[in-house]
N, C-alpha and C. Protein backbone atom coordinates (compact mmCIF):
# COMPACT_ATOMS: atom_id res chain seq x y z
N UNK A 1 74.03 105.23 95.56
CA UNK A 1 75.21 105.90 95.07
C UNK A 1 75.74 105.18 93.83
N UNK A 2 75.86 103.86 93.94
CA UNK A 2 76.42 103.14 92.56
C UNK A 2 75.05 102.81 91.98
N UNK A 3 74.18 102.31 92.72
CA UNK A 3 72.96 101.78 92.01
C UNK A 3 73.42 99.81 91.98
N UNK A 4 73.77 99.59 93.04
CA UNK A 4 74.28 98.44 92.89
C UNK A 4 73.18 97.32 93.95
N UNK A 5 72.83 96.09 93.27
CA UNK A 5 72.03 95.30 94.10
C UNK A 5 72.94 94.68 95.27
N UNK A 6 72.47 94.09 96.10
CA UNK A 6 73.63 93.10 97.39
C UNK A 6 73.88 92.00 96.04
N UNK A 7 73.61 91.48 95.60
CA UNK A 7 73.89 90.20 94.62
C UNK A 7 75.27 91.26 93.49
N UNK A 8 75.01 92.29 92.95
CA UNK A 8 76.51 92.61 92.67
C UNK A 8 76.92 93.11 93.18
N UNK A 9 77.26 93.43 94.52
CA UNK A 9 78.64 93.38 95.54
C UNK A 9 78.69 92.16 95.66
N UNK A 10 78.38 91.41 95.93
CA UNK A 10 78.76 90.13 96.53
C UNK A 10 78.91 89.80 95.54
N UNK A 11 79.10 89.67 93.62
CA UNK A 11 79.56 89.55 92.87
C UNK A 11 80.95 89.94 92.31
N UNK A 12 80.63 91.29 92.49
CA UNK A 12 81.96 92.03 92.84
C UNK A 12 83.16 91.50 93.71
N UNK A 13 82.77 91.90 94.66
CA UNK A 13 83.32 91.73 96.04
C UNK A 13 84.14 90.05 96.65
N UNK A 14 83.13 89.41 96.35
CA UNK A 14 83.89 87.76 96.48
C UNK A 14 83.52 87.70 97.82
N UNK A 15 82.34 87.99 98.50
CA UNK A 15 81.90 87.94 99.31
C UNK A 15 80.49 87.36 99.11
N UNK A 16 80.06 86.58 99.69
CA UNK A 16 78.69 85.56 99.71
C UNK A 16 77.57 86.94 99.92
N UNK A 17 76.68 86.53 99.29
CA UNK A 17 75.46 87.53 99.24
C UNK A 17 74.45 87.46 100.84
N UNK A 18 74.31 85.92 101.04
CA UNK A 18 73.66 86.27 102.55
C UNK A 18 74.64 87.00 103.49
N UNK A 19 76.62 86.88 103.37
CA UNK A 19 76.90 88.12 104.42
C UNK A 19 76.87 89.14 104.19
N UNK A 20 76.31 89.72 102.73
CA UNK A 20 76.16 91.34 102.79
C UNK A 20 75.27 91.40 103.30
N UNK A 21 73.99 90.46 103.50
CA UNK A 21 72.45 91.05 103.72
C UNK A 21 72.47 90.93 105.13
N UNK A 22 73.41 90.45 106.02
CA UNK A 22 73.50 90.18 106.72
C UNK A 22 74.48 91.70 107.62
N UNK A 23 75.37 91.87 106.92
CA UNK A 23 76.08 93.35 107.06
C UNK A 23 75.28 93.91 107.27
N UNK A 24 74.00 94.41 106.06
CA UNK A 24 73.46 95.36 105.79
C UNK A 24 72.37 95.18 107.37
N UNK A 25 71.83 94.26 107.30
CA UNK A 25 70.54 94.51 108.52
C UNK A 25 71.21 94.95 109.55
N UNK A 26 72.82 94.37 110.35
CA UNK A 26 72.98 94.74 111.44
C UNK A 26 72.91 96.00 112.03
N UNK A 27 72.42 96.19 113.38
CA UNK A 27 71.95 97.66 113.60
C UNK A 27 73.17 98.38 114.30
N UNK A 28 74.21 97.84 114.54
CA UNK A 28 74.95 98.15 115.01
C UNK A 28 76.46 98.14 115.11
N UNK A 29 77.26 97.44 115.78
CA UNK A 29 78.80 97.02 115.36
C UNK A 29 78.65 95.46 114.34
N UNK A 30 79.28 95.69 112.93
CA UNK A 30 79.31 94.75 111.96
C UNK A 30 79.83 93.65 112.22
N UNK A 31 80.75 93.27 113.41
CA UNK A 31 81.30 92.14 113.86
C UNK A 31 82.03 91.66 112.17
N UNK A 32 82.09 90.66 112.41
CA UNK A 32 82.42 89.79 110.95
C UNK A 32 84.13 89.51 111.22
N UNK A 33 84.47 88.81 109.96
CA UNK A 33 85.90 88.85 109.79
C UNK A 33 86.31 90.76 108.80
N UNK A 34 87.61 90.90 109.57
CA UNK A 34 88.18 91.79 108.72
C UNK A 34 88.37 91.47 107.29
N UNK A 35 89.09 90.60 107.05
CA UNK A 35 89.39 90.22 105.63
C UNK A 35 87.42 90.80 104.93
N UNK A 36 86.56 90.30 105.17
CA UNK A 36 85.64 90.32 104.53
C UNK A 36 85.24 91.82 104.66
N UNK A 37 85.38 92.77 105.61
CA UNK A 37 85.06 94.30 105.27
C UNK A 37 85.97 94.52 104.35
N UNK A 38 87.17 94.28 104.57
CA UNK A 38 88.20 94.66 103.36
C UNK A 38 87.76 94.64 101.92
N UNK A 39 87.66 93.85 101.62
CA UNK A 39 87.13 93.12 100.50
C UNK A 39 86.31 94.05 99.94
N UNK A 40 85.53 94.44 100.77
CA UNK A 40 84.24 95.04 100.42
C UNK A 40 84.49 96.74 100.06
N UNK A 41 85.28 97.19 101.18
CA UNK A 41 86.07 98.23 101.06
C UNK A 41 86.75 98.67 99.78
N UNK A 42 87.12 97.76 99.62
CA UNK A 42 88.65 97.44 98.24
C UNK A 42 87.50 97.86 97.43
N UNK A 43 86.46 97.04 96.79
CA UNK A 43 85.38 96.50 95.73
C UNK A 43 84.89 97.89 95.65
N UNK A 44 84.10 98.88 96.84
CA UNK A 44 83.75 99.95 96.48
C UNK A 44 84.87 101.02 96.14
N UNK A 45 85.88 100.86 96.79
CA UNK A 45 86.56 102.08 96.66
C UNK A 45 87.19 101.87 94.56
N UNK A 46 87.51 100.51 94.17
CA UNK A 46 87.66 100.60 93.05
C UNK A 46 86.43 101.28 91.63
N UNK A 47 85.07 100.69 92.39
CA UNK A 47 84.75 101.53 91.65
C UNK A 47 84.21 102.98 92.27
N UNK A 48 84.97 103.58 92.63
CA UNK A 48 84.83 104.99 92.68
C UNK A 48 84.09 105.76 94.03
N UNK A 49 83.80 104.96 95.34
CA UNK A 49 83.49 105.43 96.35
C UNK A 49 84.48 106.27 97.10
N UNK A 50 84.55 107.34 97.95
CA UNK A 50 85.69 107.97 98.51
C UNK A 50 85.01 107.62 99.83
N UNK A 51 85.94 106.86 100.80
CA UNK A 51 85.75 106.87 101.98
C UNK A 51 86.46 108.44 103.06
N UNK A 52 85.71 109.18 103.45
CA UNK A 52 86.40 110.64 103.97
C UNK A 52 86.45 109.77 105.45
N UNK A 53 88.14 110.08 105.89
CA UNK A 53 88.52 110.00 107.42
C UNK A 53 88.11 111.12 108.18
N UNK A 54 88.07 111.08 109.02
CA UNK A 54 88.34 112.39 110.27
C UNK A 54 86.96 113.39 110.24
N UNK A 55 86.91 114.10 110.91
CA UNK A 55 85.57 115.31 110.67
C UNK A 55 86.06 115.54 109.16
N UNK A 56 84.73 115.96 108.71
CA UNK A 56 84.68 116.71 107.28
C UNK A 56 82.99 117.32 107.93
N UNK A 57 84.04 119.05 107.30
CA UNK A 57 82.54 120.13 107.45
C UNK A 57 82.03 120.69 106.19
N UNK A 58 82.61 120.15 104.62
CA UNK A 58 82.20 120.82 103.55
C UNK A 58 80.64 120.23 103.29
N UNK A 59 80.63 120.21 101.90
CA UNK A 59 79.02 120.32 101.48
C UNK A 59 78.90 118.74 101.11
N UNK A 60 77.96 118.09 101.68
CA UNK A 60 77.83 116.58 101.69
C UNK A 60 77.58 116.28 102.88
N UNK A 61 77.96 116.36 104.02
CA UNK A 61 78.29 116.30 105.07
C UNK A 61 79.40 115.22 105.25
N UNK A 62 79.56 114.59 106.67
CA UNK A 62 80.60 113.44 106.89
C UNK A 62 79.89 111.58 105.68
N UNK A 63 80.92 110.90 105.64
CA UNK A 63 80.78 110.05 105.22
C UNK A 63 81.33 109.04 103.64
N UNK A 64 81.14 109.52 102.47
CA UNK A 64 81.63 108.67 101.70
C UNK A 64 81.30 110.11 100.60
N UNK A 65 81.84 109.59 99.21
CA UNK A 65 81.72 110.27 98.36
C UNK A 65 82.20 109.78 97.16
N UNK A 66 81.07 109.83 95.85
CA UNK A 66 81.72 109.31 94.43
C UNK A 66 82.49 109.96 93.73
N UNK A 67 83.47 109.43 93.18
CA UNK A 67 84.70 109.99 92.44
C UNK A 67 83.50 110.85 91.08
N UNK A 68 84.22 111.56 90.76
CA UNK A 68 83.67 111.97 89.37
C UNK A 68 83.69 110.98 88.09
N UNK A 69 82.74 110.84 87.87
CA UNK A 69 82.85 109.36 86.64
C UNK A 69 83.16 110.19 85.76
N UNK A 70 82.91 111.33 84.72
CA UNK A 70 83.43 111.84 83.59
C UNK A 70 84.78 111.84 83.51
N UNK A 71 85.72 111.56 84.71
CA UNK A 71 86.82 111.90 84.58
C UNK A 71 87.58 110.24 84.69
N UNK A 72 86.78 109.16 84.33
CA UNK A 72 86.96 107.51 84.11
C UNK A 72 87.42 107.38 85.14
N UNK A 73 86.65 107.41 86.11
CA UNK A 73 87.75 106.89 87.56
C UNK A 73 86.40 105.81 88.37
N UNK A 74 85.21 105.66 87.86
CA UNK A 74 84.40 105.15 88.08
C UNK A 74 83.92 103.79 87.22
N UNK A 75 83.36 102.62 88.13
CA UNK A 75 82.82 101.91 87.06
C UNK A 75 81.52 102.23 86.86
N UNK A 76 81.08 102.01 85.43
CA UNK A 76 79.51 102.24 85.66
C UNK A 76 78.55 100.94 85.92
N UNK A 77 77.28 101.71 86.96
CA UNK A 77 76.65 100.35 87.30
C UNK A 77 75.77 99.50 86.45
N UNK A 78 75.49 100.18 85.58
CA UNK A 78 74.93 99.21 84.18
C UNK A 78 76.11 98.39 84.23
N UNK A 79 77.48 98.23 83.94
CA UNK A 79 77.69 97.08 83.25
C UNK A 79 78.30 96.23 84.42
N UNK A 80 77.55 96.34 86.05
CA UNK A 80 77.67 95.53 86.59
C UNK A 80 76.20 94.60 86.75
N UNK A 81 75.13 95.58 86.78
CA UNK A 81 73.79 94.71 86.28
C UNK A 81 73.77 93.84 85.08
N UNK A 82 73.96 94.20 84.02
CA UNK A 82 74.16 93.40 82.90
C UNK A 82 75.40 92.37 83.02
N UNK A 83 76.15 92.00 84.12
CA UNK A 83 77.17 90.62 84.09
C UNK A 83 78.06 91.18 83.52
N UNK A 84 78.15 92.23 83.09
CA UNK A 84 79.53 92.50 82.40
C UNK A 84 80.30 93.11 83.18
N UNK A 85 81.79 93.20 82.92
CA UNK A 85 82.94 93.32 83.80
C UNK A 85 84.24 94.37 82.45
C-alpha cells in the first residue's frame, strides 16, 4: 500500500526494526506494549492509511484504506526510501 520496507517504518515510526519484524511474523494476537502499536498507528495513519472501524460492506472490503494522494494528504514513499523526510 505505501511501498514501505520494515527498516522505514521503524524509521518512521521510532520503533526498532527487529519489533516490526517481529509484529509482522506473529500469527496471531500482537502482544507488545501499547505505546509501540500506537506509534505505529500514528506513523501510518500520518502518512495517509485510513484505518475503517466497525463492519464496512463497500468496495475494498473490511480493513484499511489510502487517503487519496492527489489531494496532498499522503506522504510519498520514494522520499521515504531515499532518507528524505
Amino acid at each position: 500500500m505505501l511501498d514501505w520496507s520494515q527498516a522505514d517504518l521503524a524509521q518512521r515510526s521510532g520503533v526498532s526494526e527487529p519489533t516490526i519484524k517481529r509484529l509482522e511474523a506473529s500469527g496471531g494476537d500482537l502482544g507488545g506494549r501499547l505505546d509501540t502499536a500506537q506509534k505505529i498507528v500514528d506513523t501510518l495513519k500520518e502518512a495517509g492509511v485510513l484505518f475503517l472501524d466497525g463492519p464496512y460492506n463497500g468496495d475494498g472490503g473490511p480493513g484499511v484504506r489510502l487517503r487519496d494522494r492527489q489531494a496532498g494528504n499522503a506522504a510519498a514513499p520514494a522520499s521515504i526510501s531515499n532518507g528524505k523526510t
